[in-house]
PDB file of N, CA and C in Angstrom:
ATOM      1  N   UNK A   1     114.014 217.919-278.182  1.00  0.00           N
ATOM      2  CA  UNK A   1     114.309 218.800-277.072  1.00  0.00           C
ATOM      3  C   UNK A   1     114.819 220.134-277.619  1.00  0.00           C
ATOM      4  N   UNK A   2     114.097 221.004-276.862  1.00  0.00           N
ATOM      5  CA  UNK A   2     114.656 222.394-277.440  1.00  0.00           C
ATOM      6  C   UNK A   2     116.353 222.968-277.010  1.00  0.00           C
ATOM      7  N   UNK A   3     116.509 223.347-277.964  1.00  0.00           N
ATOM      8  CA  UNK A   3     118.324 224.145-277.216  1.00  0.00           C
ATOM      9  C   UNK A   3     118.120 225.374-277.073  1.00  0.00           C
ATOM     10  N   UNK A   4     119.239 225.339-276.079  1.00  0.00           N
ATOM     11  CA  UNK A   4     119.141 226.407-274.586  1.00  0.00           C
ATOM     12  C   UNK A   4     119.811 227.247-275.322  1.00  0.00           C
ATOM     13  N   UNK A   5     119.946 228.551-275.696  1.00  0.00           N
ATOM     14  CA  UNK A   5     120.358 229.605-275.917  1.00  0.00           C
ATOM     15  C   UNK A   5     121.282 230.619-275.029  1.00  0.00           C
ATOM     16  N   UNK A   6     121.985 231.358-275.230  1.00  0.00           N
ATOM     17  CA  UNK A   6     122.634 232.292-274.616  1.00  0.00           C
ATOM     18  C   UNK A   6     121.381 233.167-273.284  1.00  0.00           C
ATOM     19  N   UNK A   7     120.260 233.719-274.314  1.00  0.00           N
ATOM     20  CA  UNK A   7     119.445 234.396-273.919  1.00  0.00           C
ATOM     21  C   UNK A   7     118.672 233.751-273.033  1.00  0.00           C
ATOM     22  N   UNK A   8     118.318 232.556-272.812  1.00  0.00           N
ATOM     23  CA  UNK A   8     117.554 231.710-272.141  1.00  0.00           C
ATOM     24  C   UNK A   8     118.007 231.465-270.333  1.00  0.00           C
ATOM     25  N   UNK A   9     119.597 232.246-270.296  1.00  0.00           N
ATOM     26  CA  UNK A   9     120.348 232.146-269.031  1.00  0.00           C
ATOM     27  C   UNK A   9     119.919 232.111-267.725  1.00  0.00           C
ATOM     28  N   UNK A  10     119.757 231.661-267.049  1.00  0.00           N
ATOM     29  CA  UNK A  10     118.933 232.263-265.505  1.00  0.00           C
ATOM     30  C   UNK A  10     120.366 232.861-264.773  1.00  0.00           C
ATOM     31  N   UNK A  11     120.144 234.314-264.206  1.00  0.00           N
ATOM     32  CA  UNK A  11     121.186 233.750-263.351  1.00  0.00           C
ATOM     33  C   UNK A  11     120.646 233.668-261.459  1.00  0.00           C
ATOM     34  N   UNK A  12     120.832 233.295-260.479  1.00  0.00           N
ATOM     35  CA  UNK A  12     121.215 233.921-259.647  1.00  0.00           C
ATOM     36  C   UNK A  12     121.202 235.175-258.688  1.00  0.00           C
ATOM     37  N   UNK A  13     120.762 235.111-257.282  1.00  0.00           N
ATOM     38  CA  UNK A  13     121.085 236.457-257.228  1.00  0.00           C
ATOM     39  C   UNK A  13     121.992 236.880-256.351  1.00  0.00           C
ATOM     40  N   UNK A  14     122.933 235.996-256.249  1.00  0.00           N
ATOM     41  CA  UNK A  14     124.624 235.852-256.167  1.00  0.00           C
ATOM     42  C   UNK A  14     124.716 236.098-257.152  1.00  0.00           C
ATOM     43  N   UNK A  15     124.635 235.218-258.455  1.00  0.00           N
ATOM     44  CA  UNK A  15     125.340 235.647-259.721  1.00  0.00           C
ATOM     45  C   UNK A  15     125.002 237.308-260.128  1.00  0.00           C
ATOM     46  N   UNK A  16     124.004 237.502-260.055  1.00  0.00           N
ATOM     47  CA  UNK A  16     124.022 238.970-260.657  1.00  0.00           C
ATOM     48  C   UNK A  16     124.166 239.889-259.556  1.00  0.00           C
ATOM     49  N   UNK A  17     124.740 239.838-258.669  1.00  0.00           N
ATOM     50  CA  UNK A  17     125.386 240.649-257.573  1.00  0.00           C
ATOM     51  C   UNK A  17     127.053 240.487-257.583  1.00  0.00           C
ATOM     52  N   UNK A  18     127.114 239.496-258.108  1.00  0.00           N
ATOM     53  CA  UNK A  18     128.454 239.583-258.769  1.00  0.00           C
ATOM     54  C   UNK A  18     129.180 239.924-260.367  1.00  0.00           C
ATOM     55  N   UNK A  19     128.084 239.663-261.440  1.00  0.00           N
ATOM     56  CA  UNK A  19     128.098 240.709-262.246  1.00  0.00           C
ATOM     57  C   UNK A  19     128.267 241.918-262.178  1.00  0.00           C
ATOM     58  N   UNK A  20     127.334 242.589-261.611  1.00  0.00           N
ATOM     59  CA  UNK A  20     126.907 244.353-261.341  1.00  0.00           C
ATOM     60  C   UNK A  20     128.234 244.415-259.832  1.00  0.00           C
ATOM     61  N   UNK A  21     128.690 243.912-259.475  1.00  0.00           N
ATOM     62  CA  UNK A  21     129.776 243.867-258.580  1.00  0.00           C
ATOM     63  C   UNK A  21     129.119 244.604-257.111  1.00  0.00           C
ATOM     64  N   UNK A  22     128.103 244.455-256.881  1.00  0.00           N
ATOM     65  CA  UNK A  22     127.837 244.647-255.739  1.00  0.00           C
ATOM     66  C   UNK A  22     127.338 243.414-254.856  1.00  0.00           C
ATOM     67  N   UNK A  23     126.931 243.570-253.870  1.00  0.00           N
ATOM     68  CA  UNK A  23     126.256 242.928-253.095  1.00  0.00           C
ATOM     69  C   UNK A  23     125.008 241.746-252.946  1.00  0.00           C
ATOM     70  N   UNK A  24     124.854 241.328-252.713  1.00  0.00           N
ATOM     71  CA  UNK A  24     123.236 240.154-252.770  1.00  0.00           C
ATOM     72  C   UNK A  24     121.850 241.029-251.874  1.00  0.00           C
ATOM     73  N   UNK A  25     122.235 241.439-250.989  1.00  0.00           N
ATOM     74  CA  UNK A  25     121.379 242.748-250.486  1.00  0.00           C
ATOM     75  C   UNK A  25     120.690 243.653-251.378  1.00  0.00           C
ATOM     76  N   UNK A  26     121.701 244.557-252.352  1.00  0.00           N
ATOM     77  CA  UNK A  26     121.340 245.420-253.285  1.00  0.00           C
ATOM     78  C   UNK A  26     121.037 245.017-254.279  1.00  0.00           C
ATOM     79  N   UNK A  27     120.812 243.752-254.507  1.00  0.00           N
ATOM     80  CA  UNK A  27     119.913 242.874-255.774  1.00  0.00           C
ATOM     81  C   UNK A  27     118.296 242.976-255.040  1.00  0.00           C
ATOM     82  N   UNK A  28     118.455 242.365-253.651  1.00  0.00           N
ATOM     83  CA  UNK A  28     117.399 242.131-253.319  1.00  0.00           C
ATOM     84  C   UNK A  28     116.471 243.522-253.193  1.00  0.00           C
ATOM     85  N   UNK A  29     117.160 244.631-252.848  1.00  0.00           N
ATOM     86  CA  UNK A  29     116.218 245.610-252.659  1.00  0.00           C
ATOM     87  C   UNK A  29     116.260 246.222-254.305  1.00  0.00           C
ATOM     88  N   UNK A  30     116.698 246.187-255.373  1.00  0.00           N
ATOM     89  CA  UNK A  30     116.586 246.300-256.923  1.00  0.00           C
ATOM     90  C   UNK A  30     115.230 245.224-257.253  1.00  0.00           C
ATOM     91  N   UNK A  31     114.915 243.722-256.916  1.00  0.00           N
ATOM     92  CA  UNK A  31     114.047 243.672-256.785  1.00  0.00           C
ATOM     93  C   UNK A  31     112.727 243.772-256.173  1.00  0.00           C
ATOM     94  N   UNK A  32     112.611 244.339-254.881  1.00  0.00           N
ATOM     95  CA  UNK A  32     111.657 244.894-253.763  1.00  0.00           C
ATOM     96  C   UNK A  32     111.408 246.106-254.498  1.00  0.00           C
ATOM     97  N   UNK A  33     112.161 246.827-255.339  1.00  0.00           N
ATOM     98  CA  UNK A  33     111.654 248.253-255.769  1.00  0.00           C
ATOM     99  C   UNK A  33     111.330 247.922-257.441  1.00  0.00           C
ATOM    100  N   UNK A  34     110.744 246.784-257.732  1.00  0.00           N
ATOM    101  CA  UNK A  34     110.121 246.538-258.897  1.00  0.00           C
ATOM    102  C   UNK A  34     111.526 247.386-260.298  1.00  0.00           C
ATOM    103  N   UNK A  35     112.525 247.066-259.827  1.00  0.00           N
ATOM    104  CA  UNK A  35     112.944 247.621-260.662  1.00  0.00           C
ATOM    105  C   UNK A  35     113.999 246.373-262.092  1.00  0.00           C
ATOM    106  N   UNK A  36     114.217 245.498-261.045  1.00  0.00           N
ATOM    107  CA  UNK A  36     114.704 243.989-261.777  1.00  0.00           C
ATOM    108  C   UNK A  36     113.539 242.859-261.355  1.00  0.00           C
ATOM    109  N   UNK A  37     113.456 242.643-262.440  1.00  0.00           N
ATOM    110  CA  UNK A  37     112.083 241.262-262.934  1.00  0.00           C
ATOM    111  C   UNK A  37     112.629 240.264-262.569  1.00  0.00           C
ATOM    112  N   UNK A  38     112.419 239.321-261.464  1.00  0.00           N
ATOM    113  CA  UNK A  38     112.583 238.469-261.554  1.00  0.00           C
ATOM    114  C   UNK A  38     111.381 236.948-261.465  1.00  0.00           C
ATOM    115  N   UNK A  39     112.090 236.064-261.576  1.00  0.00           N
ATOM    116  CA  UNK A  39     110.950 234.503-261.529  1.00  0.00           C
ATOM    117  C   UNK A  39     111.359 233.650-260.278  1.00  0.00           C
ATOM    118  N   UNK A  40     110.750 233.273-259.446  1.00  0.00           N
ATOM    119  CA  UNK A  40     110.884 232.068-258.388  1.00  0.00           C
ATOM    120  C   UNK A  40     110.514 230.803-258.835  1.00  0.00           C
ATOM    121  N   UNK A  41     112.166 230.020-258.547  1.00  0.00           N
ATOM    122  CA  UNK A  41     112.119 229.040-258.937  1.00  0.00           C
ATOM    123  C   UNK A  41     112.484 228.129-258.071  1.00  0.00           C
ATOM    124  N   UNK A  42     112.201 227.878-256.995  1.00  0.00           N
ATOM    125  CA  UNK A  42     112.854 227.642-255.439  1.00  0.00           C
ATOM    126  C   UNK A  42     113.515 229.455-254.640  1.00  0.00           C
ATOM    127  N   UNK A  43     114.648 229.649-255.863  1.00  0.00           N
ATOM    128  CA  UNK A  43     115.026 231.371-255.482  1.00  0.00           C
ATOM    129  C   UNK A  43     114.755 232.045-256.263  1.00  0.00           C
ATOM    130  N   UNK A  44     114.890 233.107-256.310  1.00  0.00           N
ATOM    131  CA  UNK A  44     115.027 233.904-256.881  1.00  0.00           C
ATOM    132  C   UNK A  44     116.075 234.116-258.191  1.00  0.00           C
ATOM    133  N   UNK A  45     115.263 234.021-259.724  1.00  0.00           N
ATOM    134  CA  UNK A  45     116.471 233.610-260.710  1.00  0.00           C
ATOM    135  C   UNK A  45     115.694 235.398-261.541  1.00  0.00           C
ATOM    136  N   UNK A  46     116.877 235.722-262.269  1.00  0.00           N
ATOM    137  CA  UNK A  46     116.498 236.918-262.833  1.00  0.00           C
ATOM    138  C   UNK A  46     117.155 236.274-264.580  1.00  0.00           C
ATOM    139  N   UNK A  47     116.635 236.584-265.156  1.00  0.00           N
ATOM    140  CA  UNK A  47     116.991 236.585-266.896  1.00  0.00           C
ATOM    141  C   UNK A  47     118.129 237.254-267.523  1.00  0.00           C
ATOM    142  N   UNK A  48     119.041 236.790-268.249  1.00  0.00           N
ATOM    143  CA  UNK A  48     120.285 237.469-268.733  1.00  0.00           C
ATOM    144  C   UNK A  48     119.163 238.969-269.418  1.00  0.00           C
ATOM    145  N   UNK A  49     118.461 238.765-270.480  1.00  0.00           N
ATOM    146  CA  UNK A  49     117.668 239.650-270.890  1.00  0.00           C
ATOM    147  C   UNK A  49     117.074 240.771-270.488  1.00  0.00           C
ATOM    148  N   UNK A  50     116.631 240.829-269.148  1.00  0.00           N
ATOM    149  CA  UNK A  50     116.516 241.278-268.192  1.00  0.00           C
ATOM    150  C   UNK A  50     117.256 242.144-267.577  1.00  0.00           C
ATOM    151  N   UNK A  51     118.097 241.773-267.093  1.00  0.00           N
ATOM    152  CA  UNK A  51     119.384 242.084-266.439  1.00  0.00           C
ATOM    153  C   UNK A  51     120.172 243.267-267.379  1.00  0.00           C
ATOM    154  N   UNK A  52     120.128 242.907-268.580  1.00  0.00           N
ATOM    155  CA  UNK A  52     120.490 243.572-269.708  1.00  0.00           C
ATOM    156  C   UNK A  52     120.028 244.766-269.870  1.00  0.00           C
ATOM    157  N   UNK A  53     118.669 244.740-269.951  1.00  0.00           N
ATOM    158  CA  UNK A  53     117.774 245.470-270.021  1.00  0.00           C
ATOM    159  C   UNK A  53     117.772 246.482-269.216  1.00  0.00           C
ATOM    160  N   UNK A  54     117.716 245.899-268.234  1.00  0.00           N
ATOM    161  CA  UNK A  54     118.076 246.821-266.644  1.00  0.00           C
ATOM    162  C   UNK A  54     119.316 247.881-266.428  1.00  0.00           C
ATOM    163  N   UNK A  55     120.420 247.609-266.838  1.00  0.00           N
ATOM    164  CA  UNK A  55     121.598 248.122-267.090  1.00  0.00           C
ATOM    165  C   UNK A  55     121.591 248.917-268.019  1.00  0.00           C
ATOM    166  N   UNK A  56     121.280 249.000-269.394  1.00  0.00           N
ATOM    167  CA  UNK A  56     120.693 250.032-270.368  1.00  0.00           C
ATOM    168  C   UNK A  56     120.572 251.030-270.205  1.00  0.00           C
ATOM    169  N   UNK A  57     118.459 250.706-269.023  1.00  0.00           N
ATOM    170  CA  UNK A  57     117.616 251.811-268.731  1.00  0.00           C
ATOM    171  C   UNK A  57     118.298 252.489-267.753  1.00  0.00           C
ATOM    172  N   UNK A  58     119.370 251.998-267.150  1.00  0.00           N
ATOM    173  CA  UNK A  58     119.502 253.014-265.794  1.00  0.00           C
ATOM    174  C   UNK A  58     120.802 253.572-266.152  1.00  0.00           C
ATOM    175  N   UNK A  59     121.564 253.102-267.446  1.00  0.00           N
ATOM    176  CA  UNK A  59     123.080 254.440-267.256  1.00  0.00           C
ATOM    177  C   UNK A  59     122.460 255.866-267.078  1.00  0.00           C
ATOM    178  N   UNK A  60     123.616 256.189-266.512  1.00  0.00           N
ATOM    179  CA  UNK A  60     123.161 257.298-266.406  1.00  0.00           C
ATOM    180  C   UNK A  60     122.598 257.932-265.082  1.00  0.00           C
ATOM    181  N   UNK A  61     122.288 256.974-264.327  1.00  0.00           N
ATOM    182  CA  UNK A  61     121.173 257.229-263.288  1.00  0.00           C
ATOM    183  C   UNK A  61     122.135 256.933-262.111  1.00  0.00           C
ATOM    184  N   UNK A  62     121.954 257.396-261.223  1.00  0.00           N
ATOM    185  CA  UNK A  62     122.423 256.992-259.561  1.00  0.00           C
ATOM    186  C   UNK A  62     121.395 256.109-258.916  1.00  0.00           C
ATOM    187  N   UNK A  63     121.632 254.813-258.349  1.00  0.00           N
ATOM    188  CA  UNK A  63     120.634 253.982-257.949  1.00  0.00           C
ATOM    189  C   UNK A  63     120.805 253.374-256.740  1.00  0.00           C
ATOM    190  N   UNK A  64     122.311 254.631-255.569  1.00  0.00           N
ATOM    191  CA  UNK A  64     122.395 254.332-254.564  1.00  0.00           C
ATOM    192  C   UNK A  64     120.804 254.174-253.767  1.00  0.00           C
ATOM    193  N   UNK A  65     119.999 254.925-253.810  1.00  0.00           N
ATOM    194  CA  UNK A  65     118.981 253.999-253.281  1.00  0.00           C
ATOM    195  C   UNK A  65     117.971 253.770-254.125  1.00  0.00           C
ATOM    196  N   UNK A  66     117.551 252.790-254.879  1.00  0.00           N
ATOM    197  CA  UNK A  66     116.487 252.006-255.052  1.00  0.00           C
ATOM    198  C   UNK A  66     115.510 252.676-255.762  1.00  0.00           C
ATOM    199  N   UNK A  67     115.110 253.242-254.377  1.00  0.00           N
ATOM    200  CA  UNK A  67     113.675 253.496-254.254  1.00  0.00           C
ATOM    201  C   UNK A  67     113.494 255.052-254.628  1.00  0.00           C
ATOM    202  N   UNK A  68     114.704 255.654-255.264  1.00  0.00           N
ATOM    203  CA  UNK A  68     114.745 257.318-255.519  1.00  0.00           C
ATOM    204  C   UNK A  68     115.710 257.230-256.206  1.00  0.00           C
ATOM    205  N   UNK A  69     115.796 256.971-257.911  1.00  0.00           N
ATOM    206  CA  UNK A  69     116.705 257.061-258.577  1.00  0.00           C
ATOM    207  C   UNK A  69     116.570 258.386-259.010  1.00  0.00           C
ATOM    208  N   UNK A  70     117.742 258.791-259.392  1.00  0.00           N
ATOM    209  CA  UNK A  70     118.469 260.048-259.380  1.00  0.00           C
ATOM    210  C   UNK A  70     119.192 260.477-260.919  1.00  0.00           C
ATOM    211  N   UNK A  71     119.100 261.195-261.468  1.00  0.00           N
ATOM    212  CA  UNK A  71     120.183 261.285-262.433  1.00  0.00           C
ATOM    213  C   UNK A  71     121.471 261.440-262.172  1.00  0.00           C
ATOM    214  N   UNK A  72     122.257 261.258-262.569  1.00  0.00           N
ATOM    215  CA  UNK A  72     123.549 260.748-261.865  1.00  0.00           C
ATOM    216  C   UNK A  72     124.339 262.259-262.592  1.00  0.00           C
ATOM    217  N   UNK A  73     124.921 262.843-261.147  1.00  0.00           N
ATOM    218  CA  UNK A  73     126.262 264.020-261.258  1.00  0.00           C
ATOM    219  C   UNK A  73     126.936 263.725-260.883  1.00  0.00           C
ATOM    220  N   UNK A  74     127.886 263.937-262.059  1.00  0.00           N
ATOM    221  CA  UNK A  74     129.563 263.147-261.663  1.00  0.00           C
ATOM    222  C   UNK A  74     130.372 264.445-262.272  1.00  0.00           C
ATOM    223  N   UNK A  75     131.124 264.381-260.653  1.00  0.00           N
ATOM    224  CA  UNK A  75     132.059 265.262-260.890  1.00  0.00           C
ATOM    225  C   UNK A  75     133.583 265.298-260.739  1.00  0.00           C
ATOM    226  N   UNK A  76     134.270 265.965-261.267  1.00  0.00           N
ATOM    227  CA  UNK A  76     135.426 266.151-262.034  1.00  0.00           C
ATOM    228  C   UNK A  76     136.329 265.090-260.990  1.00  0.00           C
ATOM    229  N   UNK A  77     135.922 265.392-259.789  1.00  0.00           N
ATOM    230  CA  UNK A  77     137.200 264.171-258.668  1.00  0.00           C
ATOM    231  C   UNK A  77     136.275 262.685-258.966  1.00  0.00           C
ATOM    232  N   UNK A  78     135.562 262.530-259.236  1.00  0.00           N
ATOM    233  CA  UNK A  78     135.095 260.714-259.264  1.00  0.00           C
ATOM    234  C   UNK A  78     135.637 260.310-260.879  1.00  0.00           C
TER     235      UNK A  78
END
C-alpha cells in the first residue's frame, strides 16, 4: 500500500474556506471562475498543492470579485 504524503491532502471546501479565512461561498465562486482546480469526489475536494499554488499566483492581486482580478492598491490606512 502506498503512503499518503503531506502533498497528497484533499481538503474540503469548508476546509479551505477556513484556511483562506473566508467563506464556503467565495470558494465556490474561486471555483466557478476556473481559478481553484478542483476534483469531485461526492464534493467538491481541492488539493493542498493546488491551493498552494493558488495563493502564490494571486499575492498581490485583489480577488474581491472572482471574475475581475485586480492588482491590488493598498493604501497607507489598510
Amino acid at each position: 500500500m502506498r503512503e499518503i504524503k503531506d502533498d497528497d491532502i484533499l481538503y474540503t471546501v469548508a476546509e479551505v474556506a477556513k484556511i483562506m479565512r473566508t467563506n464556503p461561498a467565495y470558494v465556490y465562486e474561486l471555483i466557478k471562475a476556473n481559478l481553484l482546480p478542483v476534483l469531485k469526489l461526492g464534493s467538491y475536494k481541492v488539493r493542498k498543492d493546488d491551493l498552494l499554488e493558488f495563493l502564490e499566483t494571486h499575492v498581490g492581486m485583489d480577488l474581491s470579485n472572482p471574475h475581475q482580478i485586480k492588482q491590488l492598491e493598498v493604501s497607507k490606512g489598510e
